[in-house]
Protein backbone atom coordinates (compact mmCIF):
# COMPACT_ATOMS: atom_id res chain seq x y z
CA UNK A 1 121.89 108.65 147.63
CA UNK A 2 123.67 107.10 144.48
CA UNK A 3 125.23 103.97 145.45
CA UNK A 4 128.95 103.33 143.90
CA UNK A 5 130.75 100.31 142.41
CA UNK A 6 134.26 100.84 140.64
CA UNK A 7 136.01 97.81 138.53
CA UNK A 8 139.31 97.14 139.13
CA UNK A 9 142.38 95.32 136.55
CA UNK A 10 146.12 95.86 135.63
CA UNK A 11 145.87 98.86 132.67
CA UNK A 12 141.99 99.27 132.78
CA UNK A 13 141.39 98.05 129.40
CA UNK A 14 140.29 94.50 129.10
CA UNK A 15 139.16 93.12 132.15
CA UNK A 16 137.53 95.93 134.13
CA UNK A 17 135.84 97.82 131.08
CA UNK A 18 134.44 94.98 130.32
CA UNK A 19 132.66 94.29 133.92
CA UNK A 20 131.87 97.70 133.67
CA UNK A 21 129.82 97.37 131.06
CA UNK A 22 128.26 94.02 131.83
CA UNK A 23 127.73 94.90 134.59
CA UNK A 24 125.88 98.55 133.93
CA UNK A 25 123.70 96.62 131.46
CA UNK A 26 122.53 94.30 134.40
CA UNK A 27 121.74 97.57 135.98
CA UNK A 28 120.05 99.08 133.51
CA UNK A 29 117.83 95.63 133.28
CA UNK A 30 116.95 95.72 136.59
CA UNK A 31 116.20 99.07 136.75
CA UNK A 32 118.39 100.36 139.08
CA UNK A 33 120.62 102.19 136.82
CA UNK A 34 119.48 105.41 138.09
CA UNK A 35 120.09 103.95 141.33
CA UNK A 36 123.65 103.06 141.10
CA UNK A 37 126.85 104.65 139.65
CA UNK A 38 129.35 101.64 138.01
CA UNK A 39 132.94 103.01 136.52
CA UNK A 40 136.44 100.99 135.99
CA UNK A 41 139.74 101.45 136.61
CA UNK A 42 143.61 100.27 136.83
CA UNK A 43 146.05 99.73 139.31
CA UNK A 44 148.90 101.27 137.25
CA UNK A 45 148.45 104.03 134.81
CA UNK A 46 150.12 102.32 131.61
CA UNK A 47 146.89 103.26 130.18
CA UNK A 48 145.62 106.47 130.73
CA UNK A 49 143.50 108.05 128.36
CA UNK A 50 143.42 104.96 126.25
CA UNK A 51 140.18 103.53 125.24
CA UNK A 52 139.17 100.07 126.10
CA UNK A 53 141.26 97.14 124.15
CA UNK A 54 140.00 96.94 120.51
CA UNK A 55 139.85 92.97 121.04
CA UNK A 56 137.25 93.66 124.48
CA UNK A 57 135.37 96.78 122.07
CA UNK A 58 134.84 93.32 119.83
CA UNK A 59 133.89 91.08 122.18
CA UNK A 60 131.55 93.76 123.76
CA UNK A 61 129.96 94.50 121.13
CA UNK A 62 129.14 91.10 119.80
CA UNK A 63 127.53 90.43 122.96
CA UNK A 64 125.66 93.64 122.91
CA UNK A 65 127.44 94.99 125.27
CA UNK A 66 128.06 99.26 125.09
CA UNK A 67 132.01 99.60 124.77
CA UNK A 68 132.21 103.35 125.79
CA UNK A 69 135.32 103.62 127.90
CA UNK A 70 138.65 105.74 128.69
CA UNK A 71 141.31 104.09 131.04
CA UNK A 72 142.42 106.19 134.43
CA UNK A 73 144.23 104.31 137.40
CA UNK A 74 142.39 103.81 140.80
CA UNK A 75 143.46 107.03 142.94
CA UNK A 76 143.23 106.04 147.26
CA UNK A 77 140.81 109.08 147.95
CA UNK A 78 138.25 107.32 145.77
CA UNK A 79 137.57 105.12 148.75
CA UNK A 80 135.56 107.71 150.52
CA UNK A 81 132.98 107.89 147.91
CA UNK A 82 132.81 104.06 146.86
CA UNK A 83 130.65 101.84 147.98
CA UNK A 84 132.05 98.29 146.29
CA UNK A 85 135.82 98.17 144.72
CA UNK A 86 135.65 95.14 142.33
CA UNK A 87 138.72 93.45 141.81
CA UNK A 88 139.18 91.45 138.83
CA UNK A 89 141.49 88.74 140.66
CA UNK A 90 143.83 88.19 143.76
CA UNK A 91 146.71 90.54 143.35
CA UNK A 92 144.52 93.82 142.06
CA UNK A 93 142.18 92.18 145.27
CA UNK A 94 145.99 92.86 147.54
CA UNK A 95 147.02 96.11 145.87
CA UNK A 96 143.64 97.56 146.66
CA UNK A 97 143.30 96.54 150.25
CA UNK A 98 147.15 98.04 150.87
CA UNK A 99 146.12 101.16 148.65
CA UNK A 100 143.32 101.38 151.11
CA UNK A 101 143.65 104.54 153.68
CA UNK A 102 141.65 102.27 156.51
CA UNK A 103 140.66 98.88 157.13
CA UNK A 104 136.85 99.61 156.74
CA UNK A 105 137.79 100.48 152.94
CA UNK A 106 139.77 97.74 152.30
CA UNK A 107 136.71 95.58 153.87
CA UNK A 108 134.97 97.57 150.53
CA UNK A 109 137.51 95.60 147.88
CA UNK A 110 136.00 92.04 146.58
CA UNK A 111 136.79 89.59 143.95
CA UNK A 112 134.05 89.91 141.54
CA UNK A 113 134.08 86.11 141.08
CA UNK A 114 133.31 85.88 144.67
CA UNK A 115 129.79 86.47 143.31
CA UNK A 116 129.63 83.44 141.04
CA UNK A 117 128.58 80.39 142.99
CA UNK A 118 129.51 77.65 140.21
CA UNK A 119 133.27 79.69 140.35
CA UNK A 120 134.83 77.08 143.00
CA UNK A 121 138.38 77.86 144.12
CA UNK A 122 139.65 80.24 141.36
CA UNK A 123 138.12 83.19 141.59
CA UNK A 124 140.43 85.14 139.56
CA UNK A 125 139.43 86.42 136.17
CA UNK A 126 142.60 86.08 133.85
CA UNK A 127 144.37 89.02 132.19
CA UNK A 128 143.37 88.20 128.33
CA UNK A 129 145.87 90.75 127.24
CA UNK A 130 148.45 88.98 125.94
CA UNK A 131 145.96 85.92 124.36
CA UNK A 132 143.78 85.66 121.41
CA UNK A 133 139.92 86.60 120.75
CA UNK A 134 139.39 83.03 122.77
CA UNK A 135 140.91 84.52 126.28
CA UNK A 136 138.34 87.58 125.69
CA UNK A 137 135.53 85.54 125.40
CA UNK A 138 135.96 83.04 128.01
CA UNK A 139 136.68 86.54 129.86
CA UNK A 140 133.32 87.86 129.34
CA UNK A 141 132.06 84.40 130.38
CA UNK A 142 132.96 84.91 133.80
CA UNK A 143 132.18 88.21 134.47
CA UNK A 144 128.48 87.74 132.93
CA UNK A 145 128.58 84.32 135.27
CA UNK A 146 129.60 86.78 138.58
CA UNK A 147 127.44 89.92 137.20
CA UNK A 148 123.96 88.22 138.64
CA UNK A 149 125.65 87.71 142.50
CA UNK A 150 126.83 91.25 142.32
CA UNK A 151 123.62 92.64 140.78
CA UNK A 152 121.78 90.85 144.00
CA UNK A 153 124.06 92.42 146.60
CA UNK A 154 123.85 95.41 145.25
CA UNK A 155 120.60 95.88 145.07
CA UNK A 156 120.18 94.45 148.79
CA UNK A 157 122.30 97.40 149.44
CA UNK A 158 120.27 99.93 148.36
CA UNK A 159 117.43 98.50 149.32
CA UNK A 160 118.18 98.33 152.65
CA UNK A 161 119.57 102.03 152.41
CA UNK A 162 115.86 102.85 151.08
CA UNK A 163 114.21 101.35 153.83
C-alpha cells in the first residue's frame, strides 16, 4: 500500500513545490520512492494551473532539485487518502486542521519544521514570495534541514506497515 504525503503553502508555488521536490529526491535516495507518493498543494486557489514560481524553478534547479510542478488548492476529501499533510508554517498548520472533516485527520497535518531538530521555536518556513532570490534560498535551507526528520518518520511508517 502506497503511503501518502501532500505539501501544504498559501498559492502552491514557492514553498510547497519546493518541499515537494526536496523532499521526493530524499525519497528517491533512500529508495523508497516506489514506496511513497509526495505531491503539493495550496490553501487558496490564486494559483491554479500555474507552474511553480520561476524564482523556486531557479533555486531548484541550482540545487539539483527536479522543478516539475502545476499548482491546485488542497480539497478536504483528500484527507481520506493522505497519510501526512505538511504544512509549511502555523496558519496553513490552522487552516488545515479546521479544513479537516475529523479530528483523526487533522492529527495527520504537521509543520514540516517540526522535523528539524536544530529549528528551535520557529518552526515556520517564510512565504519568499514577495522577497528576493535570498528569501528562496534560505527557503530551501530549511526545508532540506526538515527533509531528513520527515524522511525518518516516514519511512518508520511504512516500515512498520510492512511488518
Amino acid at each position: 500500500m502506497t503511503y501518502r504525503v501532500c505539501f501544504v503553502c498559501t498559492g502552491n508555488i514557492c514553498r510547497s513545490p519546493m518541499a515537494e521536490s526536496v523532499f521526493r529526491a530524499r525519497l528517491q535516495e533512500a529508495g523508497l520512492d516506489g514506496l511513497v507518493e509526495v505531491d503539493s498543494a495550496g490553501t487558496g486557489g490564486w494559483h491554479e494551473g500555474d507552474g511553480a514560481d520561476p524564482r523556486t524553478v531557479t533555486v531548484l534547479a541550482d540545487n539539483g532539485y527536479d522543478s516539475e510542478h502545476t499548482a491546485r488548492q488542497f480539497q478536504a476529501s483528500w484527507f481520506s487518502r493522505l497519510d501526512f499533510v505538511i504544512a509549511l508554517d502555523v496558519g496553513h498548520l490552522k487552516a488545515l486542521r479546521r479544513l479537516a472533516p475529523c479530528e483523526e485527520d487533522a492529527q495527520k497535518v504537521r509543520l514540516l519544521r517540526s522535523y528539524d531538530p536544530a529549528a528551535g521555536a520557529d518552526l515556520d518556513v517564510p512565504d519568499p514570495y514577495y522577497g528576493g532570490m535570498d528569501g528562496f534560498e534560505e527557503c530551501l535551507e530549511m526545508v532540506e534541514a526538515a527533509s531528513d526528520g520527515l524522511l525518518a518518520a516516514v519511512r518508520e511508517q511504512v516500515e512498520g506497515r510492512a511488518a
